[in-house]
PDB file of N, CA and C in Angstrom:
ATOM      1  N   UNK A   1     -12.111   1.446  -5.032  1.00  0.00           N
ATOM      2  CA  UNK A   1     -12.370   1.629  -3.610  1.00  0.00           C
ATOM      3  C   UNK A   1     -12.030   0.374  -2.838  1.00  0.00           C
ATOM      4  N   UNK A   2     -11.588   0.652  -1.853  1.00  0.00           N
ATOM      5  CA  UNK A   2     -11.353  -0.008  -0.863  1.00  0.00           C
ATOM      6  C   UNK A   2      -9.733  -1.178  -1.381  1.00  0.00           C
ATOM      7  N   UNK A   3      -9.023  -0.916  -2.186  1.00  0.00           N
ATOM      8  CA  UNK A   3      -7.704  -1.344  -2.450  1.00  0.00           C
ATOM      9  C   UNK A   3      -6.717  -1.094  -1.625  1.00  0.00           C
ATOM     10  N   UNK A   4      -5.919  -2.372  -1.484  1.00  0.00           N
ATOM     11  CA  UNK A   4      -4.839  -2.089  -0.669  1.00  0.00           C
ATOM     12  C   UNK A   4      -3.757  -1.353  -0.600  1.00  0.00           C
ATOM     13  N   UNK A   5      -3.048  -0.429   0.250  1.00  0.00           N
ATOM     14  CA  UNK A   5      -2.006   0.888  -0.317  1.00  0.00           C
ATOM     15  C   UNK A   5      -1.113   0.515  -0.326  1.00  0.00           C
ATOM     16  N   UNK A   6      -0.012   0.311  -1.080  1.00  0.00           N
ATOM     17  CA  UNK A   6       1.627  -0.220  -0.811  1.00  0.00           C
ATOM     18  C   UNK A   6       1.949   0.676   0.418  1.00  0.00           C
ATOM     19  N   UNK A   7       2.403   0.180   0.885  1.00  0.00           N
ATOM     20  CA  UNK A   7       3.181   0.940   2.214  1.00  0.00           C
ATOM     21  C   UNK A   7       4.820   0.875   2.090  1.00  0.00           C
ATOM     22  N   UNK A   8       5.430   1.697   1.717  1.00  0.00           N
ATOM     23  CA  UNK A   8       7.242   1.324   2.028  1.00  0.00           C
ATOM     24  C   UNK A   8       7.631   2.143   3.038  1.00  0.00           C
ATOM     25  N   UNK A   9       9.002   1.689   3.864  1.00  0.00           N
ATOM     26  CA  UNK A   9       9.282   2.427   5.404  1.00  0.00           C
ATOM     27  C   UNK A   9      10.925   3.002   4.746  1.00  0.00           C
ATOM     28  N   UNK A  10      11.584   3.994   5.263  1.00  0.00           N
ATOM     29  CA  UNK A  10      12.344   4.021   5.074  1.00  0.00           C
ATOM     30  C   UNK A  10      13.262   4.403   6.024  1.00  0.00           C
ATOM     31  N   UNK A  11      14.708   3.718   6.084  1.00  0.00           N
ATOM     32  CA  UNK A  11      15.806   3.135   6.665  1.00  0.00           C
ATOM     33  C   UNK A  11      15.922   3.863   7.571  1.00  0.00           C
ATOM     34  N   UNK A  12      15.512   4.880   7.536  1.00  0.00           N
ATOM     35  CA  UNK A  12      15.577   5.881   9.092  1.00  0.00           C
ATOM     36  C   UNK A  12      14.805   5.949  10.428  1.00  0.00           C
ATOM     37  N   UNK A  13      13.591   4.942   9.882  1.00  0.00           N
ATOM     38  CA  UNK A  13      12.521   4.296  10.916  1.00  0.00           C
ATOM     39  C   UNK A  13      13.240   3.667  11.363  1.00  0.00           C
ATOM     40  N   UNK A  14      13.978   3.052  10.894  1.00  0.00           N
ATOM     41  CA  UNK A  14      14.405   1.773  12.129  1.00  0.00           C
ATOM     42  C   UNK A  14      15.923   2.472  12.568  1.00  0.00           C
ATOM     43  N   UNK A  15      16.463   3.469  12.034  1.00  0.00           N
ATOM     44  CA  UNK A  15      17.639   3.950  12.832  1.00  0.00           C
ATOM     45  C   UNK A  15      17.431   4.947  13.823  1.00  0.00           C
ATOM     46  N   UNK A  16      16.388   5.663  13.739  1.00  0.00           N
ATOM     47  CA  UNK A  16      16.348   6.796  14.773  1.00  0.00           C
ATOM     48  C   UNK A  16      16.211   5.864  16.037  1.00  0.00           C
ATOM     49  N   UNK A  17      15.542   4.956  16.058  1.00  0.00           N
ATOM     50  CA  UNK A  17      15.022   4.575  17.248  1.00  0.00           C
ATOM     51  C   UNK A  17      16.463   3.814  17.924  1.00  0.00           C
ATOM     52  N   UNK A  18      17.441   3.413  17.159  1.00  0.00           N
ATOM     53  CA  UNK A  18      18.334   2.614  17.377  1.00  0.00           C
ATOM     54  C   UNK A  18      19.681   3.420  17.650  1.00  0.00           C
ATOM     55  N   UNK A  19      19.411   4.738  17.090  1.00  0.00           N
ATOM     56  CA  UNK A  19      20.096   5.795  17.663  1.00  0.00           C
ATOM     57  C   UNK A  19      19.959   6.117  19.346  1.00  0.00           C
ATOM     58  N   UNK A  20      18.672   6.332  19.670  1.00  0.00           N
ATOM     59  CA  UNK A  20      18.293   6.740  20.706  1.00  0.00           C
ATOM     60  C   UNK A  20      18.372   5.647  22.004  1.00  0.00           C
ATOM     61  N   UNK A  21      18.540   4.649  21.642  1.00  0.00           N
ATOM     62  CA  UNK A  21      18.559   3.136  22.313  1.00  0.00           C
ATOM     63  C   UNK A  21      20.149   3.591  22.690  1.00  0.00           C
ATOM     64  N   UNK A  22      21.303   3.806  21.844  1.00  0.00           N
ATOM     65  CA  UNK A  22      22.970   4.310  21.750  1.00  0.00           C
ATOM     66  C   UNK A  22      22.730   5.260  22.954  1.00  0.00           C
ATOM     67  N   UNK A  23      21.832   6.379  22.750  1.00  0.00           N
ATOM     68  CA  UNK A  23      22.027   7.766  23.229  1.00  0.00           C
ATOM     69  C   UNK A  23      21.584   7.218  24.570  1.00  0.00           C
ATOM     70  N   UNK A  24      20.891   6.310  25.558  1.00  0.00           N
ATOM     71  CA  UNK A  24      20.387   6.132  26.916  1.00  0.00           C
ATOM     72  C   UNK A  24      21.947   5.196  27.237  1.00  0.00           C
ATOM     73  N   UNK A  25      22.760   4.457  26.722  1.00  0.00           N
ATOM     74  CA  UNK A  25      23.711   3.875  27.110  1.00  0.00           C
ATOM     75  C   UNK A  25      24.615   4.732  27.048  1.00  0.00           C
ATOM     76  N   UNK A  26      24.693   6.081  26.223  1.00  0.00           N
ATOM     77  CA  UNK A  26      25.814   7.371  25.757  1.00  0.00           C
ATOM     78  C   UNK A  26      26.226   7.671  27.237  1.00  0.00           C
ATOM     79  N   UNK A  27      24.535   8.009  27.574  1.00  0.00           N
ATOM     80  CA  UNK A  27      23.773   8.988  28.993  1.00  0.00           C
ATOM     81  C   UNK A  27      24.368   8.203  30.049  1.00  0.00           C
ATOM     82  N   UNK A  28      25.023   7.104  30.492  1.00  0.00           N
ATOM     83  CA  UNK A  28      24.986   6.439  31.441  1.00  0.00           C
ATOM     84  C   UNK A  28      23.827   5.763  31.457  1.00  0.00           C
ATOM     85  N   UNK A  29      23.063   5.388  31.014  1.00  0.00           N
ATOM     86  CA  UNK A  29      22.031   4.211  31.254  1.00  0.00           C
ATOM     87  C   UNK A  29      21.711   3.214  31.192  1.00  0.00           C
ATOM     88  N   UNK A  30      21.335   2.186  31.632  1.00  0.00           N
ATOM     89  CA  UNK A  30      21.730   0.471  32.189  1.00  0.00           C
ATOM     90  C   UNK A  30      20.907  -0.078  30.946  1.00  0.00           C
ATOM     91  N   UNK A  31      20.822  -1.527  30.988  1.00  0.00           N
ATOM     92  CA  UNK A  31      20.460  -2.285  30.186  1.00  0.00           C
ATOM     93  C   UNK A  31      18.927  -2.136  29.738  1.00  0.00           C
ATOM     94  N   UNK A  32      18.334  -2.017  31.448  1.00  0.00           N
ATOM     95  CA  UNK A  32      16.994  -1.805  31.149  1.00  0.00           C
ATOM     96  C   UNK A  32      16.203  -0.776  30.383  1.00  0.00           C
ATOM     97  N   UNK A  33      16.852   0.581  30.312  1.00  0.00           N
ATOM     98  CA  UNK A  33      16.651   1.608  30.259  1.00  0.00           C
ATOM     99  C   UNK A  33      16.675   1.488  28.423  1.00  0.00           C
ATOM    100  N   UNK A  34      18.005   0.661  28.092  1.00  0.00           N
ATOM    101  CA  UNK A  34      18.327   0.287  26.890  1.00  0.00           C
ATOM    102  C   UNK A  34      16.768  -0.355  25.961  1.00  0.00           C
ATOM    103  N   UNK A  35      16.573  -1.221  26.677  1.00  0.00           N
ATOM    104  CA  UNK A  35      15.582  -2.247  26.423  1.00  0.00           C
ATOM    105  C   UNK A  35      14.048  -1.320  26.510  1.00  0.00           C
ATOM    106  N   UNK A  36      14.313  -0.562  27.168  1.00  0.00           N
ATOM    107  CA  UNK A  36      12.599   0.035  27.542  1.00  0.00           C
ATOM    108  C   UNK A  36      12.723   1.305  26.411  1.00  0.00           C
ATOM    109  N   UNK A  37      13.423   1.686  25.764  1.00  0.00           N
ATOM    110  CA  UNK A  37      13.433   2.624  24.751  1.00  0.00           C
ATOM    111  C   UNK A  37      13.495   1.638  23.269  1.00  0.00           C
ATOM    112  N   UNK A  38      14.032   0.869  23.213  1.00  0.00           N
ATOM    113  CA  UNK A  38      14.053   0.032  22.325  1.00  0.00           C
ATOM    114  C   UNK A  38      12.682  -0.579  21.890  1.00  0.00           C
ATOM    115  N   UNK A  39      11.679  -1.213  23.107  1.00  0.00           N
ATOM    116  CA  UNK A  39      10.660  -1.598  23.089  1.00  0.00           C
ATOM    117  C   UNK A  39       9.058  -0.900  22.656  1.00  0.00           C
ATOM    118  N   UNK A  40       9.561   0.489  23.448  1.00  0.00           N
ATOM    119  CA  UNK A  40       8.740   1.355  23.548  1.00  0.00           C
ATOM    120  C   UNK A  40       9.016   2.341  22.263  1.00  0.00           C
ATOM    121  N   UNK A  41      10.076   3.166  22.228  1.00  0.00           N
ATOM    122  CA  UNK A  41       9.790   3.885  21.164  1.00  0.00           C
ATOM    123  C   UNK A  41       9.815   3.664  19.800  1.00  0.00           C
ATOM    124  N   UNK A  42      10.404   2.427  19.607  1.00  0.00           N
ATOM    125  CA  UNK A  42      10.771   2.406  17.939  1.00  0.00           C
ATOM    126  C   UNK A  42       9.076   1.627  17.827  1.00  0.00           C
ATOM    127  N   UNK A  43       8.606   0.582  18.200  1.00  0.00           N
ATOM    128  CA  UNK A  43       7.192   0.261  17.940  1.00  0.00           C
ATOM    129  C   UNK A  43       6.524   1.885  18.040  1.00  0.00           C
ATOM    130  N   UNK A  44       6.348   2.597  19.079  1.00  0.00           N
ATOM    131  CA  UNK A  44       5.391   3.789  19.096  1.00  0.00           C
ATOM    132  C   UNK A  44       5.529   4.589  17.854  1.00  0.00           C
ATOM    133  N   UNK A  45       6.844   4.890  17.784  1.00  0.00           N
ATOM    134  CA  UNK A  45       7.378   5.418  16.068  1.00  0.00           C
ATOM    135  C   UNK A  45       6.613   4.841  15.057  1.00  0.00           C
ATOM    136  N   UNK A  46       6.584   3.798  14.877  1.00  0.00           N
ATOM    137  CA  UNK A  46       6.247   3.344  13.544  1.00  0.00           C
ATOM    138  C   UNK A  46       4.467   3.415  13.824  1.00  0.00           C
ATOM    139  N   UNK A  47       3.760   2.874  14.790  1.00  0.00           N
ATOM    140  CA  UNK A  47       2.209   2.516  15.202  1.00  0.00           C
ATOM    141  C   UNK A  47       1.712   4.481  14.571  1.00  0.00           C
ATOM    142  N   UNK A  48       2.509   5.434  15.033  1.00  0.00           N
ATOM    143  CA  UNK A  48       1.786   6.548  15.462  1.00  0.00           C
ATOM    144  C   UNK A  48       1.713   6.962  14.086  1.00  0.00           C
ATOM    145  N   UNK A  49       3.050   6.905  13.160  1.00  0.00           N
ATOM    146  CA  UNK A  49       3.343   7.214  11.716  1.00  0.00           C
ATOM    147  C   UNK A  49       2.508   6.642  10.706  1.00  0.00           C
ATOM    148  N   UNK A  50       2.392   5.445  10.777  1.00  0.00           N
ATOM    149  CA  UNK A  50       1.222   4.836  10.138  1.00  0.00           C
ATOM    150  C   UNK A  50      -0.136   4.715  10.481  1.00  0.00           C
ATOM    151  N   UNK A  51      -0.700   5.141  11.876  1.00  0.00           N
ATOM    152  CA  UNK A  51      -1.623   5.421  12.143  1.00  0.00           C
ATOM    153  C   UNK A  51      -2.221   7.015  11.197  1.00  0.00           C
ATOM    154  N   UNK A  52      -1.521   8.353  11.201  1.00  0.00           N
ATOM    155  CA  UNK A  52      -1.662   9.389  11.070  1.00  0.00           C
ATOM    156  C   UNK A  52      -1.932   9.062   9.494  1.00  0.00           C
ATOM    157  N   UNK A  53      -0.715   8.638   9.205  1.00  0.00           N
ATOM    158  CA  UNK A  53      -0.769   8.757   7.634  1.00  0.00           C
ATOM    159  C   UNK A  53      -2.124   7.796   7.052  1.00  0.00           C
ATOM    160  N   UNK A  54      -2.369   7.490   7.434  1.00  0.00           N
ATOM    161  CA  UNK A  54      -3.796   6.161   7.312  1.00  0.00           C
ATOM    162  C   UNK A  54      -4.950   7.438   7.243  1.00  0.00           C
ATOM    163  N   UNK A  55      -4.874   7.893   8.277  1.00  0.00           N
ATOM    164  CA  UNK A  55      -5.360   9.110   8.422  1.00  0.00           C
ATOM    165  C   UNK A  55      -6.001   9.680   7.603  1.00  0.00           C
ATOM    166  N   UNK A  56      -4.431  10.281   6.728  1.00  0.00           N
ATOM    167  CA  UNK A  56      -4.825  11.168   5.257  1.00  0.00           C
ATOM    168  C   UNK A  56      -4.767  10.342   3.837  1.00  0.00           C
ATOM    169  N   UNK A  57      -5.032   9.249   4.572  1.00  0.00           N
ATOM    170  CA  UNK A  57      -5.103   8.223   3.121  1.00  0.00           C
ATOM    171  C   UNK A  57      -7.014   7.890   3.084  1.00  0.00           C
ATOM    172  N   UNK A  58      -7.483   8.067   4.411  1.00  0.00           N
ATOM    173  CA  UNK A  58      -8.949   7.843   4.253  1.00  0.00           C
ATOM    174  C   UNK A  58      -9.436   9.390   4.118  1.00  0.00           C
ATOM    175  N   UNK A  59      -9.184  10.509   4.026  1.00  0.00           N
ATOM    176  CA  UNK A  59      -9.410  11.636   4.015  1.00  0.00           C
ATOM    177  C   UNK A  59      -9.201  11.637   2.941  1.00  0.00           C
ATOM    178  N   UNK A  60      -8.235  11.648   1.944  1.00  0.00           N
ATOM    179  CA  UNK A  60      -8.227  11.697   0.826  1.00  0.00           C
ATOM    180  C   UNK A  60      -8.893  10.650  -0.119  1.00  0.00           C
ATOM    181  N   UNK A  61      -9.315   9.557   0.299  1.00  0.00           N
ATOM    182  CA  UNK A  61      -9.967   8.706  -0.615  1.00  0.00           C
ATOM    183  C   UNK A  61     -11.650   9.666  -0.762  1.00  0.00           C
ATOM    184  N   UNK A  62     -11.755   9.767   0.770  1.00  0.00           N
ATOM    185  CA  UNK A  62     -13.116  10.778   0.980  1.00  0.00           C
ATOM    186  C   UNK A  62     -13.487  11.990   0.165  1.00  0.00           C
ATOM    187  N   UNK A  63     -12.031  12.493   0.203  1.00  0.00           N
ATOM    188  CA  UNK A  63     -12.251  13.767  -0.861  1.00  0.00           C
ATOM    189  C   UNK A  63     -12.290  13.569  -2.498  1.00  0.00           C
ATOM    190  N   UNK A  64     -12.336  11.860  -2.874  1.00  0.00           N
ATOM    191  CA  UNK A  64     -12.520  11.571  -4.456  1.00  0.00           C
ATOM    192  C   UNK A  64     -11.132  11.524  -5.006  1.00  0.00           C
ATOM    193  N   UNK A  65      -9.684  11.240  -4.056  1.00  0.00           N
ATOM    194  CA  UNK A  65      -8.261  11.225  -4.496  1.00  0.00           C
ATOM    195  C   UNK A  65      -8.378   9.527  -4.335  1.00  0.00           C
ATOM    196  N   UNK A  66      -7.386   8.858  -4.970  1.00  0.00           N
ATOM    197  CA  UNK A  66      -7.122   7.307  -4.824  1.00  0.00           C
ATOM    198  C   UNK A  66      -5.676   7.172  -4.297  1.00  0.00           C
ATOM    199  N   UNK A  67      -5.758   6.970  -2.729  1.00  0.00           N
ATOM    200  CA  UNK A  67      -4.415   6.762  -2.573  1.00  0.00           C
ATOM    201  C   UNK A  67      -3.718   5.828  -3.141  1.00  0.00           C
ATOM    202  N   UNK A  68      -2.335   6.088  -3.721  1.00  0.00           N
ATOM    203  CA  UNK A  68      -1.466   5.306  -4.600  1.00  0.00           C
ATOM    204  C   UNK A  68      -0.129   4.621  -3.931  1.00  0.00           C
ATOM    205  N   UNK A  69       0.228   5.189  -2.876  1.00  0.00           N
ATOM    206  CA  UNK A  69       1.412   4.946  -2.223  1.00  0.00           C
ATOM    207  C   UNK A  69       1.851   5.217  -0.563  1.00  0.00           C
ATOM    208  N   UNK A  70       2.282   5.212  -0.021  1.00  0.00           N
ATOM    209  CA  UNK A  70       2.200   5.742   1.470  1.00  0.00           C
ATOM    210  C   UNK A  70       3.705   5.250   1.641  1.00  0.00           C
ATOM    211  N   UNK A  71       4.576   5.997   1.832  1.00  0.00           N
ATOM    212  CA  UNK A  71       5.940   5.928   2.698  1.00  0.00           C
ATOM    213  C   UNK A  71       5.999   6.744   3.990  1.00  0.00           C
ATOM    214  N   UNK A  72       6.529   6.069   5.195  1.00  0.00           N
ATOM    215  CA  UNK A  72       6.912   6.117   6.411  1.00  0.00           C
ATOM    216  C   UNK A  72       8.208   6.168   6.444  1.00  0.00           C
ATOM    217  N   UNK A  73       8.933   7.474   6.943  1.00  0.00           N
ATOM    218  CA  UNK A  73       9.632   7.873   7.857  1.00  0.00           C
ATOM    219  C   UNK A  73       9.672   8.652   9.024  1.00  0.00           C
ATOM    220  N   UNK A  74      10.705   8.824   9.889  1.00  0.00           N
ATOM    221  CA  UNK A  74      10.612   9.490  10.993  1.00  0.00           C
ATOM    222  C   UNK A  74      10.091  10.919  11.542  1.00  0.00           C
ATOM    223  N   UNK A  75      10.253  11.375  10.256  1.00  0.00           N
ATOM    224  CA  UNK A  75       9.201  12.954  10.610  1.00  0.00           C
ATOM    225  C   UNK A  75       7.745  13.032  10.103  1.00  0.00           C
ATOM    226  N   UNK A  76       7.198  12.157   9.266  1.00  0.00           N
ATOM    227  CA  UNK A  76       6.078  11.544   9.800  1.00  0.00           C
ATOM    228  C   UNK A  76       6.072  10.884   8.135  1.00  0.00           C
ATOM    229  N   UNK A  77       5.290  11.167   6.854  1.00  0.00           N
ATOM    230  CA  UNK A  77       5.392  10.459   6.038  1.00  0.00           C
ATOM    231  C   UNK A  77       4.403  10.776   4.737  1.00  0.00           C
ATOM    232  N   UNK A  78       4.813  10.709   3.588  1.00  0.00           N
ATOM    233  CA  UNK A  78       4.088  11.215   2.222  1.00  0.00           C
ATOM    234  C   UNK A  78       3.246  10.321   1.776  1.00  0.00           C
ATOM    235  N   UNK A  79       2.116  10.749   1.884  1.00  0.00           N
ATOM    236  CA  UNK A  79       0.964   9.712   1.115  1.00  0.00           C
ATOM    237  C   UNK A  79       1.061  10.311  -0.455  1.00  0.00           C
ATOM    238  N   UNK A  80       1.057   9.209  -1.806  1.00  0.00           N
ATOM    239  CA  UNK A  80       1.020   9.968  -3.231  1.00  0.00           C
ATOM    240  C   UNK A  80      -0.426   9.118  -3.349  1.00  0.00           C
ATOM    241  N   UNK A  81      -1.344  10.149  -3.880  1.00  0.00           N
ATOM    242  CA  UNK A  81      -2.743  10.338  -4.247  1.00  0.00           C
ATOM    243  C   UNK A  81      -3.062  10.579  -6.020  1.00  0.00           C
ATOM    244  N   UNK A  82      -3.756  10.021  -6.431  1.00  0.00           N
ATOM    245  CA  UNK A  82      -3.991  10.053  -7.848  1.00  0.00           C
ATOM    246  C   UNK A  82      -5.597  11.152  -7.540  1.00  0.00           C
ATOM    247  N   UNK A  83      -5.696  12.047  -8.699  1.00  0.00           N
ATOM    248  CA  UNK A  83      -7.354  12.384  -8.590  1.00  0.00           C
ATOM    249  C   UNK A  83      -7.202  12.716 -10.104  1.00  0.00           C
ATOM    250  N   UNK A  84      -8.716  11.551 -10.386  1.00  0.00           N
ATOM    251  CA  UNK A  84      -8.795  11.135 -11.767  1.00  0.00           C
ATOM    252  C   UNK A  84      -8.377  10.753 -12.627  1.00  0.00           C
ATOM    253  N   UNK A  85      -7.766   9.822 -12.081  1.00  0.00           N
ATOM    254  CA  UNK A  85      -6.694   9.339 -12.854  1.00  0.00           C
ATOM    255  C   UNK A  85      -5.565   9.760 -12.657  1.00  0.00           C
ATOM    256  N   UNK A  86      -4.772  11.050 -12.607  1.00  0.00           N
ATOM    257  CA  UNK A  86      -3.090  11.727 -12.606  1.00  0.00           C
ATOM    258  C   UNK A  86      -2.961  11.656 -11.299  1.00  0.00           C
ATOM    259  N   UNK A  87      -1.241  11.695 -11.118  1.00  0.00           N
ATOM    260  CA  UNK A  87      -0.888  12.103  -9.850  1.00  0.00           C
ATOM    261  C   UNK A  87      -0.398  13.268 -10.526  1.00  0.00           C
ATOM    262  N   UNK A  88      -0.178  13.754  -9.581  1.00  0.00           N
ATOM    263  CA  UNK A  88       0.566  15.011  -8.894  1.00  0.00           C
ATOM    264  C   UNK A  88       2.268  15.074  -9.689  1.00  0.00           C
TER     265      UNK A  88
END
């Protein structure tokens, strides 16, 4: 109890957002516009993803599972849980 979860992110966290930063300059949109999607969504991306998944990592410790792993990507992200020892 109470151990720290490896967390790994993967390469698409940091491209969607860097996609979409492309897609406001695609659109006609100025520097700022560049910068305020850049700032704003790729941090909100990652805060909201690891917030949620934290989520079902204390829900599942609750339910007697030991979270083992937690990866973050852009459609939201797989927590791997051991109960009693095995995973899944």
């Amino acid at each position: 109890k109470g151990e720290a979860i490896p967390v790994k992110a993967h390469c698409l966290l940091l491209i969607v957002p860097g996609f979409a930063c492309l897609s406001v300059l695609a659109a006609g949109g100025n520097l700022a516009g560049f910068l305020l999607v850049l700032c704003v969504y790729g941090p909100f991306l990652w805060i909201t993803v690891t917030v949620h998944e934290l989520g079902h990592a204390w829900a599942a410790s609750r339910c007697g599972a030991a979270p083992q792993e937690l990866l973050l990507w852009p459609l939201g992200g797989l927590l791997s849980v051991a109960v009693d020892g095995q995973t899944p």
